[in-house]
N, C-alpha and C. Protein backbone atom coordinates (compact mmCIF):
# COMPACT_ATOMS: atom_id res chain seq x y z
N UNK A 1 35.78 30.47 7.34
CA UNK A 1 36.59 29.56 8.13
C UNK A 1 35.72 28.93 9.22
N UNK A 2 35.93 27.72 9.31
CA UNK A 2 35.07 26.53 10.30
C UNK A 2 35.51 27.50 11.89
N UNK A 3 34.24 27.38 12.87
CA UNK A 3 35.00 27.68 14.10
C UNK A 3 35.90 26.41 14.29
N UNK A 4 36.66 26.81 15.50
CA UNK A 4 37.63 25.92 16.35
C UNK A 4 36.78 25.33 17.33
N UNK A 5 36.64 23.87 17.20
CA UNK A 5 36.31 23.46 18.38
C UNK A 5 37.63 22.13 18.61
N UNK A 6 38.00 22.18 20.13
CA UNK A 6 39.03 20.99 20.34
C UNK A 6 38.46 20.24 21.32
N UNK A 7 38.91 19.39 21.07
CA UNK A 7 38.74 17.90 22.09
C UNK A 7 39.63 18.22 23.26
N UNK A 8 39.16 17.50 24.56
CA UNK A 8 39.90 17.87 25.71
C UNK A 8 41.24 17.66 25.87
N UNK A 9 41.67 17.03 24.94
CA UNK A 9 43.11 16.12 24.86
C UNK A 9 43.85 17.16 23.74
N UNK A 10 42.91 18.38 23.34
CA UNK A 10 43.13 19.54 22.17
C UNK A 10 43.36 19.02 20.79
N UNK A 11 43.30 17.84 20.52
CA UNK A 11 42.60 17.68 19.08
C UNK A 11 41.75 18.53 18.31
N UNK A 12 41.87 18.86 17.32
CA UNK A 12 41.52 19.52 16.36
C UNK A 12 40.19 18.94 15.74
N UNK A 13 38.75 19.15 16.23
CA UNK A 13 37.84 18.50 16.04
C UNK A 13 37.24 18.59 14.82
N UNK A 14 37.51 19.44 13.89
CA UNK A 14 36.81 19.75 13.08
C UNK A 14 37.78 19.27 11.65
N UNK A 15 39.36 18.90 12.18
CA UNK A 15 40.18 18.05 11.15
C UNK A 15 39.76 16.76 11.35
N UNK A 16 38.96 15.97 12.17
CA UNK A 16 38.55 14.66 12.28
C UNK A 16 37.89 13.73 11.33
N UNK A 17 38.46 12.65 10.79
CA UNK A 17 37.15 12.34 10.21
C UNK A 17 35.79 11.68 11.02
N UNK A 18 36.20 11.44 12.31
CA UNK A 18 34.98 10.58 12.64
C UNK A 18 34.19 11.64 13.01
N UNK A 19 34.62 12.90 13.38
CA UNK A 19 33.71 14.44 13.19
C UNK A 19 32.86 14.25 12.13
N UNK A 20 33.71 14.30 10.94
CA UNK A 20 32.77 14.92 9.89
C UNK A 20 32.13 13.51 9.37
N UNK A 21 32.22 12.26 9.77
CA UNK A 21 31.39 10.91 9.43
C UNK A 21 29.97 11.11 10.35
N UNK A 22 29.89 11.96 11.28
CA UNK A 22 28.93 11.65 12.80
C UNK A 22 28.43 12.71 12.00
N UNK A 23 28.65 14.21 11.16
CA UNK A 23 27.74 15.34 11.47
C UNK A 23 27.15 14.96 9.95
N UNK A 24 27.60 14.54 8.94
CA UNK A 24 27.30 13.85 7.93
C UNK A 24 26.53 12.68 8.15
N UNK A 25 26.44 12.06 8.59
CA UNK A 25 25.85 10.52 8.79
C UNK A 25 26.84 9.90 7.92
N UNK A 26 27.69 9.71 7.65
CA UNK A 26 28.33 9.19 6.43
C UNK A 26 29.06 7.66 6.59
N UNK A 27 28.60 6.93 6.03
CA UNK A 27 29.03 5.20 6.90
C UNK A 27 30.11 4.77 5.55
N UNK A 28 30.34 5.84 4.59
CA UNK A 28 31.42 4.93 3.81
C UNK A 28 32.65 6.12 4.43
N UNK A 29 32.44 7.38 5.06
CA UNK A 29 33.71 7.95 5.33
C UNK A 29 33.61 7.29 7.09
N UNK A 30 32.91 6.91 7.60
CA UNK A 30 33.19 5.77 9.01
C UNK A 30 33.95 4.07 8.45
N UNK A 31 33.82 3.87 7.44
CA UNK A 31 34.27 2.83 6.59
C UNK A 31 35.36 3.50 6.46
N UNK A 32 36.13 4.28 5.93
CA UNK A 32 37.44 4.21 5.74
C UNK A 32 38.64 4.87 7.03
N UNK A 33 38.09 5.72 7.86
CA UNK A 33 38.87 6.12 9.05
C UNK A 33 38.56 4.46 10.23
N UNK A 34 37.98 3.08 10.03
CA UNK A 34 37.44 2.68 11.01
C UNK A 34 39.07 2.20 11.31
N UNK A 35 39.72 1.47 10.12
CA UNK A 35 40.96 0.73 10.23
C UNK A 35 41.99 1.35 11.26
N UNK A 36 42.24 2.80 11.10
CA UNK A 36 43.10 3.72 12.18
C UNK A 36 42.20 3.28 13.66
N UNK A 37 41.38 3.86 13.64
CA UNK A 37 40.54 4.15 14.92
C UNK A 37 40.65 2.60 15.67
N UNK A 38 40.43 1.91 15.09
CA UNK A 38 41.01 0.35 15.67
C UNK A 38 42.07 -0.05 16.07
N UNK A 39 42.76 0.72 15.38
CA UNK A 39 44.19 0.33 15.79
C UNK A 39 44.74 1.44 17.02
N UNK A 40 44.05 2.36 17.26
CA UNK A 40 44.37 3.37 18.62
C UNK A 40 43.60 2.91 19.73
N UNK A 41 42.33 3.05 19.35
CA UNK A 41 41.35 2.13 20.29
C UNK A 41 42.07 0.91 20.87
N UNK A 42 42.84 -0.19 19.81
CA UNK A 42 43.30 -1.56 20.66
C UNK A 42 44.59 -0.95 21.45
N UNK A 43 45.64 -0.34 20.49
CA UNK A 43 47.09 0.31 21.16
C UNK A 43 46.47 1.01 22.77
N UNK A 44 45.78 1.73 22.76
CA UNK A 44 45.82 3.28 23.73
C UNK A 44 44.56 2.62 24.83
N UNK A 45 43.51 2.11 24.54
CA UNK A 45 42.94 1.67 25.20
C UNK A 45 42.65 0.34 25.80
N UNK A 46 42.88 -0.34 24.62
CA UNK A 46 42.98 -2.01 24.87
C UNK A 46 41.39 -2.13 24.46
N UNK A 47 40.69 -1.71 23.77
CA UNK A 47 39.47 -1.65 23.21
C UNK A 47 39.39 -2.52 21.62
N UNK A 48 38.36 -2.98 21.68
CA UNK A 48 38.32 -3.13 20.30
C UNK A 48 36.83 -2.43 19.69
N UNK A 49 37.12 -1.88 18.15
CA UNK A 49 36.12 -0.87 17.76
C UNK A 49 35.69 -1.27 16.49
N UNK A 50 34.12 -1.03 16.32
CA UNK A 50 33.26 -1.44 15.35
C UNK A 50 32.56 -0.47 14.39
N UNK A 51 32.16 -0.37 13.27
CA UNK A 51 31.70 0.26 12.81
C UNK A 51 30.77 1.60 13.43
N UNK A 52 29.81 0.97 14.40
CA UNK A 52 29.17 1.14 15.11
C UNK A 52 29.72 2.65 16.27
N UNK A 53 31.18 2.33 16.40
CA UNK A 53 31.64 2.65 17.23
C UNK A 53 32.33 4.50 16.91
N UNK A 54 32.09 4.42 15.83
CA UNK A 54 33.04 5.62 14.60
C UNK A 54 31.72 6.63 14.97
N UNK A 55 31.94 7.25 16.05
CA UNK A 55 30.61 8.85 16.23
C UNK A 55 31.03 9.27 16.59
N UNK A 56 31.19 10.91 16.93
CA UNK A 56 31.53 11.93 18.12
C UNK A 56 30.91 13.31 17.09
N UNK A 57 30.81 13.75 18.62
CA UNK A 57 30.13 15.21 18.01
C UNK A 57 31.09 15.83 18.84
N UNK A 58 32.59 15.28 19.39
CA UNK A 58 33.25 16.45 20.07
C UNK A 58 33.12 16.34 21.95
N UNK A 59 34.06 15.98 22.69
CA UNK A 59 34.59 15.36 23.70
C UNK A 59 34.06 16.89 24.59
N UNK A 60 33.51 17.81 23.98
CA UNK A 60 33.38 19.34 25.24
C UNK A 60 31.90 19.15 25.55
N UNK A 61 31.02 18.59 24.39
CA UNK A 61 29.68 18.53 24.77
C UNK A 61 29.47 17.46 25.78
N UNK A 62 27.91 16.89 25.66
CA UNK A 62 27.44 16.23 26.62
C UNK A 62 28.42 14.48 26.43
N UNK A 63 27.87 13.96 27.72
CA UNK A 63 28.87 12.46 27.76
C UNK A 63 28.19 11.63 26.73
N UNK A 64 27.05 11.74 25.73
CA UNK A 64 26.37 11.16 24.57
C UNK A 64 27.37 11.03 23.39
N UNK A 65 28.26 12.68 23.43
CA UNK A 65 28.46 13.36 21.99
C UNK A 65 29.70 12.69 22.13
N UNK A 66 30.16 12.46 23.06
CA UNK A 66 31.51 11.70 22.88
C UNK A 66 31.99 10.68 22.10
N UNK A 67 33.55 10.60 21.40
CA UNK A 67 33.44 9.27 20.73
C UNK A 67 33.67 7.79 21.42
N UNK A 68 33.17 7.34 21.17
CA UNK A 68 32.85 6.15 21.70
C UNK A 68 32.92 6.76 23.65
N UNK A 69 32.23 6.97 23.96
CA UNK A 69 32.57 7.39 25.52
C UNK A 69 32.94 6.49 26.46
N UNK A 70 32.90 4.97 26.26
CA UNK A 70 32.97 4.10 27.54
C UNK A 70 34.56 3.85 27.04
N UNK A 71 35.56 4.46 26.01
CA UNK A 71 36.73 3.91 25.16
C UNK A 71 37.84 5.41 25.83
N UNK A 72 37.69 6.38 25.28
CA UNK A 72 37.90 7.33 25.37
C UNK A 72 38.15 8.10 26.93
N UNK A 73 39.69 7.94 27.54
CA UNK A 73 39.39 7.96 28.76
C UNK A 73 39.85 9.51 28.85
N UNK A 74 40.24 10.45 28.57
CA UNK A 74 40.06 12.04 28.25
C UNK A 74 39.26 12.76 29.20
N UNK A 75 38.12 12.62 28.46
CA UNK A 75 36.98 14.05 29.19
C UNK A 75 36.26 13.17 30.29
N UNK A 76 36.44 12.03 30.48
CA UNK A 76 36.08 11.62 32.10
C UNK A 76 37.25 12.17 33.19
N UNK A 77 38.47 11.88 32.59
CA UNK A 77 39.50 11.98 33.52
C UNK A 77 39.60 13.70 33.96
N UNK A 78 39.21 14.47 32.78
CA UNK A 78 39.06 15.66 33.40
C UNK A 78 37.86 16.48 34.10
N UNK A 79 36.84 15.90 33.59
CA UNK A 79 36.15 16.09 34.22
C UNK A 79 36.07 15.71 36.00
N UNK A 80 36.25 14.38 35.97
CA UNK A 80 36.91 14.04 37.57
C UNK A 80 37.25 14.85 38.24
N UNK A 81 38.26 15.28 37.85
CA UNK A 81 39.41 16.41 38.03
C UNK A 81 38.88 17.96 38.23
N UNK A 82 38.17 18.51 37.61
CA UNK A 82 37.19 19.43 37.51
C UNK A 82 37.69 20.56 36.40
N UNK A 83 38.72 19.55 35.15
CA UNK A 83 38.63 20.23 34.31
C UNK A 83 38.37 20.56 33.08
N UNK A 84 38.21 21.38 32.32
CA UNK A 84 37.35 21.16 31.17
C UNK A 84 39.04 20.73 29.56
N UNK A 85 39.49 21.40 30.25
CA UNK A 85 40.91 20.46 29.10
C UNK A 85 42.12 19.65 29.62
N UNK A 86 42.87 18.63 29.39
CA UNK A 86 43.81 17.97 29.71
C UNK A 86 44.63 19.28 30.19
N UNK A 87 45.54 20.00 29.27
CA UNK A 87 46.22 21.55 29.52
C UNK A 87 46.12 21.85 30.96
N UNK A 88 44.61 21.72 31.72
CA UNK A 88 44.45 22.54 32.72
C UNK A 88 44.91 22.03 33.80
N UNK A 89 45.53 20.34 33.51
CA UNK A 89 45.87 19.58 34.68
C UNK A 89 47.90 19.70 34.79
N UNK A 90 48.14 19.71 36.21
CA UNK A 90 49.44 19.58 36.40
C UNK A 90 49.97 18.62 35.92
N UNK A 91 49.30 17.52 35.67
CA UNK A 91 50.11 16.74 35.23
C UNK A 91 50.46 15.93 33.37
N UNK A 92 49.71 16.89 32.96
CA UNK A 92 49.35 16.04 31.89
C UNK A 92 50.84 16.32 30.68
N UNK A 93 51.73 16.44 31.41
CA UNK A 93 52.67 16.39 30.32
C UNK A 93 53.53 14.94 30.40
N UNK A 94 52.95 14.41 31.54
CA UNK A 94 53.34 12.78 32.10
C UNK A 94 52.51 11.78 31.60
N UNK A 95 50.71 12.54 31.27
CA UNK A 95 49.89 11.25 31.55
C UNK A 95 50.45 10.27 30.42
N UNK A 96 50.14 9.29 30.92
CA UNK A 96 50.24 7.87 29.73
C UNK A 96 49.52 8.06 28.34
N UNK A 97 47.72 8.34 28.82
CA UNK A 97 47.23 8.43 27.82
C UNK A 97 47.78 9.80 26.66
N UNK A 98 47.87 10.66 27.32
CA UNK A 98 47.90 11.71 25.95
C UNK A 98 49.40 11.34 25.58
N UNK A 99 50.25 10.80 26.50
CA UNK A 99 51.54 10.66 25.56
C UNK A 99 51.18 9.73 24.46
N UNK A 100 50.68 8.64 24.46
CA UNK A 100 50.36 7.75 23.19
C UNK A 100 49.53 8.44 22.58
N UNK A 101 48.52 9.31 22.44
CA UNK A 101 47.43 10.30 21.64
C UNK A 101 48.73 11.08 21.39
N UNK A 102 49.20 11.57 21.89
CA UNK A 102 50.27 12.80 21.22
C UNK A 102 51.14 11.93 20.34
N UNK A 103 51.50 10.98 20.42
CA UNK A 103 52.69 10.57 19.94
C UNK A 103 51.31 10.27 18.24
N UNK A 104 50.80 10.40 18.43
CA UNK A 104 50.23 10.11 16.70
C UNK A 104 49.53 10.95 16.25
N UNK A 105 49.54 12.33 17.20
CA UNK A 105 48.81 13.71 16.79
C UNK A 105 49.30 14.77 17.38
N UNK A 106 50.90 14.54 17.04
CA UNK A 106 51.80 15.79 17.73
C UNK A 106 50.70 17.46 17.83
N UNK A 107 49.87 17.76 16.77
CA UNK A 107 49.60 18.85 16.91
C UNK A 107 48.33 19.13 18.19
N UNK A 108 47.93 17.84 18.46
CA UNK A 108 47.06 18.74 19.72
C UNK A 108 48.28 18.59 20.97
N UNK A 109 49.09 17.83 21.28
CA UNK A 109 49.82 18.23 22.21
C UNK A 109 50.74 19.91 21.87
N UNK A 110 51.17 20.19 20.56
CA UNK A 110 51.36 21.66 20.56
C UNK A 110 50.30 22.57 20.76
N UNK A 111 49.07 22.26 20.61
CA UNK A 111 47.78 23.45 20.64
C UNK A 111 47.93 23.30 22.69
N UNK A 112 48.40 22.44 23.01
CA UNK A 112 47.95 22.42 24.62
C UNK A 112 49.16 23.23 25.40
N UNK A 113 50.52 22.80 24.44
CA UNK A 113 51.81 23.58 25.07
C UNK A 113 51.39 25.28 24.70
N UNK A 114 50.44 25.79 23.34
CA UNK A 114 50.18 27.34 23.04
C UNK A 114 48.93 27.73 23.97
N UNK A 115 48.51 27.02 25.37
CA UNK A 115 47.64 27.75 26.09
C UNK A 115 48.12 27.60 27.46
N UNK A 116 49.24 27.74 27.61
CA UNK A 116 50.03 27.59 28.86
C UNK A 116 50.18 29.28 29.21
């Protein structure tokens, strides 16, 4: 069994495809997750995203490994904050962002309600 690693927002990093496109090098499985990722990127961030843009090695490591890091407002906001997961903040059952991330990946908002 794969370890568990989650994204600060508790995404399931290792169910990702742009995970397994970045640890693969793989530009036809970044070719087929790009269409979603565009469409969250424009919805959630107001970003628009490019081929180019489909990497992460996982939102806990360094600010490099991040996906797209200047898009992805998550592990800045907690870090700010001084924390290492959304979960750890009072408020994050309000924030804006993870409500639209939750609302299309109910299960990391349940992995964040099972470390309360």
């Amino acid at each position: 069994m794969a370890e568990e690693l989650r994204g600060t927002c508790g995404v399931d990093c290792t169910k990702c495809d742009v995970y397994h496109a970045t640890l693969t090098d793989d530009d036809k499985l970044r070719t087929k997750c790009l269409p979603a990722w565009q469409k969250t990127a424009k919805e959630h961030w107001g970003k628009e995203l490019t081929l180019a843009d489909i990497n992460c090695k996982g939102c806990i490591g360094t600010e490099e490994a991040i996906f797209s890091p200047t898009y992805c407002p998550m592990p800045r906001c907690a870090k700010k904050r001084g924390f290492t997961s959304c979960g750890q903040c009072p408020d994050w059952k309000t924030c804006g962002w993870l409500s639209m991330l939750h609302a299309d990946c109910p299960e990391a908002r349940e992995y964040l309600l099972s470390q309360e």
